[in-house]
Protein backbone atom coordinates (compact mmCIF):
# COMPACT_ATOMS: atom_id res chain seq x y z
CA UNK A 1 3.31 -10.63 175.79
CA UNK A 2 3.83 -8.76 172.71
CA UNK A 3 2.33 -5.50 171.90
CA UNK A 4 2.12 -3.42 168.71
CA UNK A 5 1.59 0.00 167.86
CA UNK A 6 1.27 1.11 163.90
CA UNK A 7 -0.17 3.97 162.52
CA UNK A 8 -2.08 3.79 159.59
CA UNK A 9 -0.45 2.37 156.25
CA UNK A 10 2.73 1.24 158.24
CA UNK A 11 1.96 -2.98 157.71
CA UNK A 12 1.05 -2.95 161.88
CA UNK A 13 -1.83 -6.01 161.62
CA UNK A 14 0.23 -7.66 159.03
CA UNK A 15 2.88 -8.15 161.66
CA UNK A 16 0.41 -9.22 164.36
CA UNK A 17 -0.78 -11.81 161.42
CA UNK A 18 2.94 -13.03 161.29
CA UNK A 19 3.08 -13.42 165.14
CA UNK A 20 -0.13 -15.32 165.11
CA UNK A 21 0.55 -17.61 161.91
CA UNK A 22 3.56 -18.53 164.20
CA UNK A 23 1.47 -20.22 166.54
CA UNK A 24 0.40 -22.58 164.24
CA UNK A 25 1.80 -25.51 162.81
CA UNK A 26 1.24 -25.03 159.46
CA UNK A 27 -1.65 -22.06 157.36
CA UNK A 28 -2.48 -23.42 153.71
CA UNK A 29 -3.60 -20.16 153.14
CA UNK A 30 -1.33 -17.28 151.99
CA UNK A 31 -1.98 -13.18 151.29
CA UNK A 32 -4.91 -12.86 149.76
CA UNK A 33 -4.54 -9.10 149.57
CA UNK A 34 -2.27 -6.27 149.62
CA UNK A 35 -3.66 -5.54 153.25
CA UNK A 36 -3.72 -8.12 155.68
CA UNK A 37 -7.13 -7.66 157.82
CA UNK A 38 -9.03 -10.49 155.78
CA UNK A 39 -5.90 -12.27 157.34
CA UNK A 40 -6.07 -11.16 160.72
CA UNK A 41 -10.29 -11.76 161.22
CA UNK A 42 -9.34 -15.24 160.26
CA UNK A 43 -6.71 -15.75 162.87
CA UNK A 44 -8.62 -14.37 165.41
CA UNK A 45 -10.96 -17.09 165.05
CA UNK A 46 -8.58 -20.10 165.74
CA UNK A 47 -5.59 -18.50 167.36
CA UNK A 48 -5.35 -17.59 170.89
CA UNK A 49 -4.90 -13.82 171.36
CA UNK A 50 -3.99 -13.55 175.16
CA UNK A 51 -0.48 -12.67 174.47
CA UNK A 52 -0.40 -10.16 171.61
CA UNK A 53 -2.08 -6.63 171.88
CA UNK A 54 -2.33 -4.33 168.84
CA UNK A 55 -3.22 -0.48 169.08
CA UNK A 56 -3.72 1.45 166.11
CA UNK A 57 -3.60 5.26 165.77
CA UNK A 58 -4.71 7.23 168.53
CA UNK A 59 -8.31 8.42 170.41
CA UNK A 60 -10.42 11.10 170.33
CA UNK A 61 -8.76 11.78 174.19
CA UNK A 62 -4.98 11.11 172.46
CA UNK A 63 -4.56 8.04 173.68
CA UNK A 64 -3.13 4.69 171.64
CA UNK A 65 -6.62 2.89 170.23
CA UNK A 66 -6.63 -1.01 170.74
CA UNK A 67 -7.64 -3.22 167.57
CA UNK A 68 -9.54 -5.12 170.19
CA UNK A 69 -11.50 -2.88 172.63
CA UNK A 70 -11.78 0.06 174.10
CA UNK A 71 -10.10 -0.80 177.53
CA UNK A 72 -6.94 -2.39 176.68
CA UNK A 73 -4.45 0.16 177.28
CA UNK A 74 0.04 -0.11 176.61
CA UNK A 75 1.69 -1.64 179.24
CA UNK A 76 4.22 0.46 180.45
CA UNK A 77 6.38 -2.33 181.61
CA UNK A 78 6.20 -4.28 178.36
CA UNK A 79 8.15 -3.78 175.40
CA UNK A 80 6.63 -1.73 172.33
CA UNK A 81 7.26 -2.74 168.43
CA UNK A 82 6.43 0.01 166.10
CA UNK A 83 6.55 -0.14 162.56
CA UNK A 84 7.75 2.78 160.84
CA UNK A 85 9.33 3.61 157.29
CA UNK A 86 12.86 5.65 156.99
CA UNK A 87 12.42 9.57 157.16
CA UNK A 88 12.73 9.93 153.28
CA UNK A 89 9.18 7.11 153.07
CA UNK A 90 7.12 9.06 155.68
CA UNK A 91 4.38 10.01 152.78
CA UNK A 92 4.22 5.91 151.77
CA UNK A 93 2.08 5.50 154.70
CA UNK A 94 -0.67 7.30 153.21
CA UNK A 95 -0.69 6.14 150.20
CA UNK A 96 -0.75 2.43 151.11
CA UNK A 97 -3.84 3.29 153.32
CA UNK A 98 -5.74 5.26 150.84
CA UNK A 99 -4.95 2.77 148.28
CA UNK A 100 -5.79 0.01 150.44
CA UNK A 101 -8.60 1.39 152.51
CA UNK A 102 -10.45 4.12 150.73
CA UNK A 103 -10.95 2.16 147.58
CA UNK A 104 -14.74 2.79 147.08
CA UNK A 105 -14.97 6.58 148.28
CA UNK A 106 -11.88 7.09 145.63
CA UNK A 107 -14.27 5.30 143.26
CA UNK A 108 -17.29 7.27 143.78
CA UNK A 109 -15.18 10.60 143.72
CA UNK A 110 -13.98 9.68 139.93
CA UNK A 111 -11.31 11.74 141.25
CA UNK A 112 -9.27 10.92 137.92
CA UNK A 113 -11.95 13.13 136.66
CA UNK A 114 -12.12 15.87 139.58
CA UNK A 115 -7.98 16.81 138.76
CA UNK A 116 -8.07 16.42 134.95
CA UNK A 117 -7.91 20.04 134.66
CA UNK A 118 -4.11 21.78 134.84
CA UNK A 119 -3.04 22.88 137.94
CA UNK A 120 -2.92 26.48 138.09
CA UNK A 121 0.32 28.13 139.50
CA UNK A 122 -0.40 30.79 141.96
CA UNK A 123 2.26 33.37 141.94
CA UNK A 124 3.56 34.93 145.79
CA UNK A 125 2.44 31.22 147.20
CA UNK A 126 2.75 27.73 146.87
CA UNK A 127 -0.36 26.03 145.68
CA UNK A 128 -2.34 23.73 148.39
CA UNK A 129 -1.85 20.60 147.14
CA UNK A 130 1.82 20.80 147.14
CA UNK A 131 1.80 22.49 151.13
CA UNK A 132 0.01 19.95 152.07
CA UNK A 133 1.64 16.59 151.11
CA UNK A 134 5.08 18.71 151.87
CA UNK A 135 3.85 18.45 155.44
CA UNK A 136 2.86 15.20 154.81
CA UNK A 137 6.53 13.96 153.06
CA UNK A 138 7.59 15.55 156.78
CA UNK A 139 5.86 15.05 159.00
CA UNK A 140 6.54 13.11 162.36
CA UNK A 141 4.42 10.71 163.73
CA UNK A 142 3.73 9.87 167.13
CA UNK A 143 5.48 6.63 168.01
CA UNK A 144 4.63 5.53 171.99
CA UNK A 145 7.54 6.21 174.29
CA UNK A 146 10.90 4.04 174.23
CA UNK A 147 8.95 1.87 171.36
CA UNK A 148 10.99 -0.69 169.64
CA UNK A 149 11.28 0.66 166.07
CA UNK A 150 10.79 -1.85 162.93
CA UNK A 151 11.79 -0.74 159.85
CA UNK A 152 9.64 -1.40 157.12
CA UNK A 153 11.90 -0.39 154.20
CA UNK A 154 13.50 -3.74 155.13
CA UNK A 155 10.34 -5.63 154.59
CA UNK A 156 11.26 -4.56 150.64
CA UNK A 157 14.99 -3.99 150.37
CA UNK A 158 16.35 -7.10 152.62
CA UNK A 159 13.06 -9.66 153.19
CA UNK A 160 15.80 -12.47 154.68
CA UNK A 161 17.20 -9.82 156.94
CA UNK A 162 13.70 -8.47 158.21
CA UNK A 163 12.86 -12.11 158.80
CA UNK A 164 16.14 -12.39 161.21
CA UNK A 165 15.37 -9.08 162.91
CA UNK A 166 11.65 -10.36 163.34
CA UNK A 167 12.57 -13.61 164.82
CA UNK A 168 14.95 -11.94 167.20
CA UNK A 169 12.41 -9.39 168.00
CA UNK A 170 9.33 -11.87 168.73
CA UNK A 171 11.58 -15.03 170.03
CA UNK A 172 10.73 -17.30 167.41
CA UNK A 173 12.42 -18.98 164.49
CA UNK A 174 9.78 -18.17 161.67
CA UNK A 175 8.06 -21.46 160.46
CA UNK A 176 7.77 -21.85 156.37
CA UNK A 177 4.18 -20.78 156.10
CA UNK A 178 5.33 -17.66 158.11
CA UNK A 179 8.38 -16.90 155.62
CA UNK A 180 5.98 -17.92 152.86
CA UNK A 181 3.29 -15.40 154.18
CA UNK A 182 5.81 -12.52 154.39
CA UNK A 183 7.17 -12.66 150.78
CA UNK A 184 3.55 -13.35 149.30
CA UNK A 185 2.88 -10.08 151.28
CA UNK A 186 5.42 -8.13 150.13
CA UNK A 187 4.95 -9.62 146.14
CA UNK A 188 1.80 -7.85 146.77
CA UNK A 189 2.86 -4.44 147.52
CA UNK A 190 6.24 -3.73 146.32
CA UNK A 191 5.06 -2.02 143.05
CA UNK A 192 3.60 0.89 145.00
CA UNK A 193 6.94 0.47 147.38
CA UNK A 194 9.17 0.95 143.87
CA UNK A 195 7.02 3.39 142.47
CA UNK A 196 7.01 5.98 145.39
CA UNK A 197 10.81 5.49 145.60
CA UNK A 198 11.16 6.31 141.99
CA UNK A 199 9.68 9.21 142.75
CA UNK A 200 10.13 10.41 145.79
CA UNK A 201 13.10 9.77 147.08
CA UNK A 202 16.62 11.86 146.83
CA UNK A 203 15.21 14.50 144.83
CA UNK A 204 14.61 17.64 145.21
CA UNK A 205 12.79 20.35 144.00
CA UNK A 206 9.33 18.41 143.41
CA UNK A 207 6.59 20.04 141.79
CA UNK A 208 3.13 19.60 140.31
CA UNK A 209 4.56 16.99 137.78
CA UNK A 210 5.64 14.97 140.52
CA UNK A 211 2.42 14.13 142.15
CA UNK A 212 -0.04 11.69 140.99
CA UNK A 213 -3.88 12.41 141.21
CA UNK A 214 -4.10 10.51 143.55
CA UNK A 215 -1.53 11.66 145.60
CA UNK A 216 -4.09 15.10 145.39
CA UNK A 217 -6.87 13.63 146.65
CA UNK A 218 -4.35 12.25 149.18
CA UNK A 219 -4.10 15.70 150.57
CA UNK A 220 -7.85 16.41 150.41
CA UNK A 221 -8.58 13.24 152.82
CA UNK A 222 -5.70 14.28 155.02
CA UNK A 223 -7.12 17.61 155.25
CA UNK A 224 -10.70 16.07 156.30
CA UNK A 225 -9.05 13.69 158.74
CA UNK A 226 -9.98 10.60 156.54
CA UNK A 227 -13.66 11.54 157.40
CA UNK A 228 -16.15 9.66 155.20
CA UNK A 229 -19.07 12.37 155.57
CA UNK A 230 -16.55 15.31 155.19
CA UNK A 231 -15.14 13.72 152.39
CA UNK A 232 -18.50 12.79 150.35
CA UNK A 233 -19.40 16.44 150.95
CA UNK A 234 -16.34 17.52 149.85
CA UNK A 235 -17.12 15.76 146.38
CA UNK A 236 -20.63 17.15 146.45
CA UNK A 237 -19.55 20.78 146.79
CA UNK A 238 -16.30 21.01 144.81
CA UNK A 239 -16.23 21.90 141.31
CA UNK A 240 -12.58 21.93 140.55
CA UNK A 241 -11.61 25.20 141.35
CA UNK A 242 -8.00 25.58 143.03
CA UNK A 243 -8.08 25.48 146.32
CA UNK A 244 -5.98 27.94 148.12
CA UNK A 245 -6.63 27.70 151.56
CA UNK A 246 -7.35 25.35 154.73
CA UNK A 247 -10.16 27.79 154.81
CA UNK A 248 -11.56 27.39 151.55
CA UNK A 249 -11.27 23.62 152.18
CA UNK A 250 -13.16 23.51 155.61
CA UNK A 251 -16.06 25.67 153.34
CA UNK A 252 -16.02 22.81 151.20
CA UNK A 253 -17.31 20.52 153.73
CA UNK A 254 -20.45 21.69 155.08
């Protein structure tokens, strides 16, 4: 049995896609997105699923979530892959969910719009926006005890050597409409992969000019725990004014 755990953004059901393709004998059909759950509903129709389970993120109650049900939980005796990006990518993970994910509510916030105004610089403190996806850049996620790490920057620097490690790791030797599947996947989202390294990584000193707009509202939705309701009331109630404070935020929501 294999079992997954990925936190959002980190390509988790794109590797369960790879370990189901794998089962068959040949898939005419490659990525047909940057994400890969149009994929995976597919292959749950035709593949058998008995031997792969996939959690993502954790429960209200802190426990691992399964992709299936509410019941599966991690065996403790089975192995754990995990997906994860090197310390210096730890803020890519949002934005390939956000991009990916919260399409339409980015949409309907015109949130090009909402941060066309100049940042103001607040003097004594460091403005919101940048405290917030400074945690973010930093922050630690929780990874299931003694899981198997993948590394995802591998998926764009070395796509041959990911494909070795993944064959070791799953006990297969990776069909052609498997190694077709991963590099269609990874044509489709190495721009935002180059782009955050570009900017991101090895420097220091970042400032406003260094994030995107998006990478503002990025901090918003963090902020409202990727809430939809919080979120659209967020956009309701805002009217561009700096925000300062968690507490100003959470007023923001209501």
């Amino acid at each position: 049995m294999i079992q997954i755990y990925y936190n959002p953004g980190t390509f988790g059901m794109f590797l369960g896609c790879v370990y189901l393709l794998q089962k068959l004998d040949s898939h005419d059909t490659l990525a047909t997105n940057d994400h890969s759950h149009d994929e995976w509903e597919a292959l749950c129709q035709s593949v058998d699923l008995d031997e792969l389970r996939i959690f993502h993120g954790l429960s209200d109650t802190g426990q691992p979530k399964s992709v299936f049900d509410n019941i599966q939980t991690i065996d403790p005796d089975t192995k754990v892959f995990c997906p994860v990006f090197n310390d210096d990518f730890r803020f890519l993970r949002y934005q390939y969910n956000f991009s990916k994910y919260w399409r339409q509510e980015l949409t309907l916030a015109n949130y090009e719009q909402l941060f066309s105004m100049t940042p103001e610089k607040h003097i004594g403190h460091t403005h919101f926006y940048l405290r917030v996806i400074n945690h973010l850049l930093y922050h630690e996620d929780y990874h299931p005890r003694n899981a198997k790490q993948i590394v995802m920057n591998n998926f764009f620097e070395s796509t041959q050597s990911f494909i070795a490690d993944l064959e070791k790791l799953f006990g297969f030797t990776a069909k052609d409409h498997v190694k077709d599947f991963i590099l269609d996947k990874r044509h489709r989202n190495i721009v935002a992969y180059n782009d955050y390294k570009s900017k991101f990584v090895d420097k220091t000193n970042l400032d406003y000019k260094t994030y995107s707009d998006f990478d503002k509202i990025i901090s918003i939705a963090a902020c409202v725990q990727q809430d939809p309701d919080d979120f659209r009331n967020f956009r309701r109630n805002w009217q561009g004014e700096p925000i300062e404070s968690y507490d100003q935020m959470l007023g923001l929501l209501s």
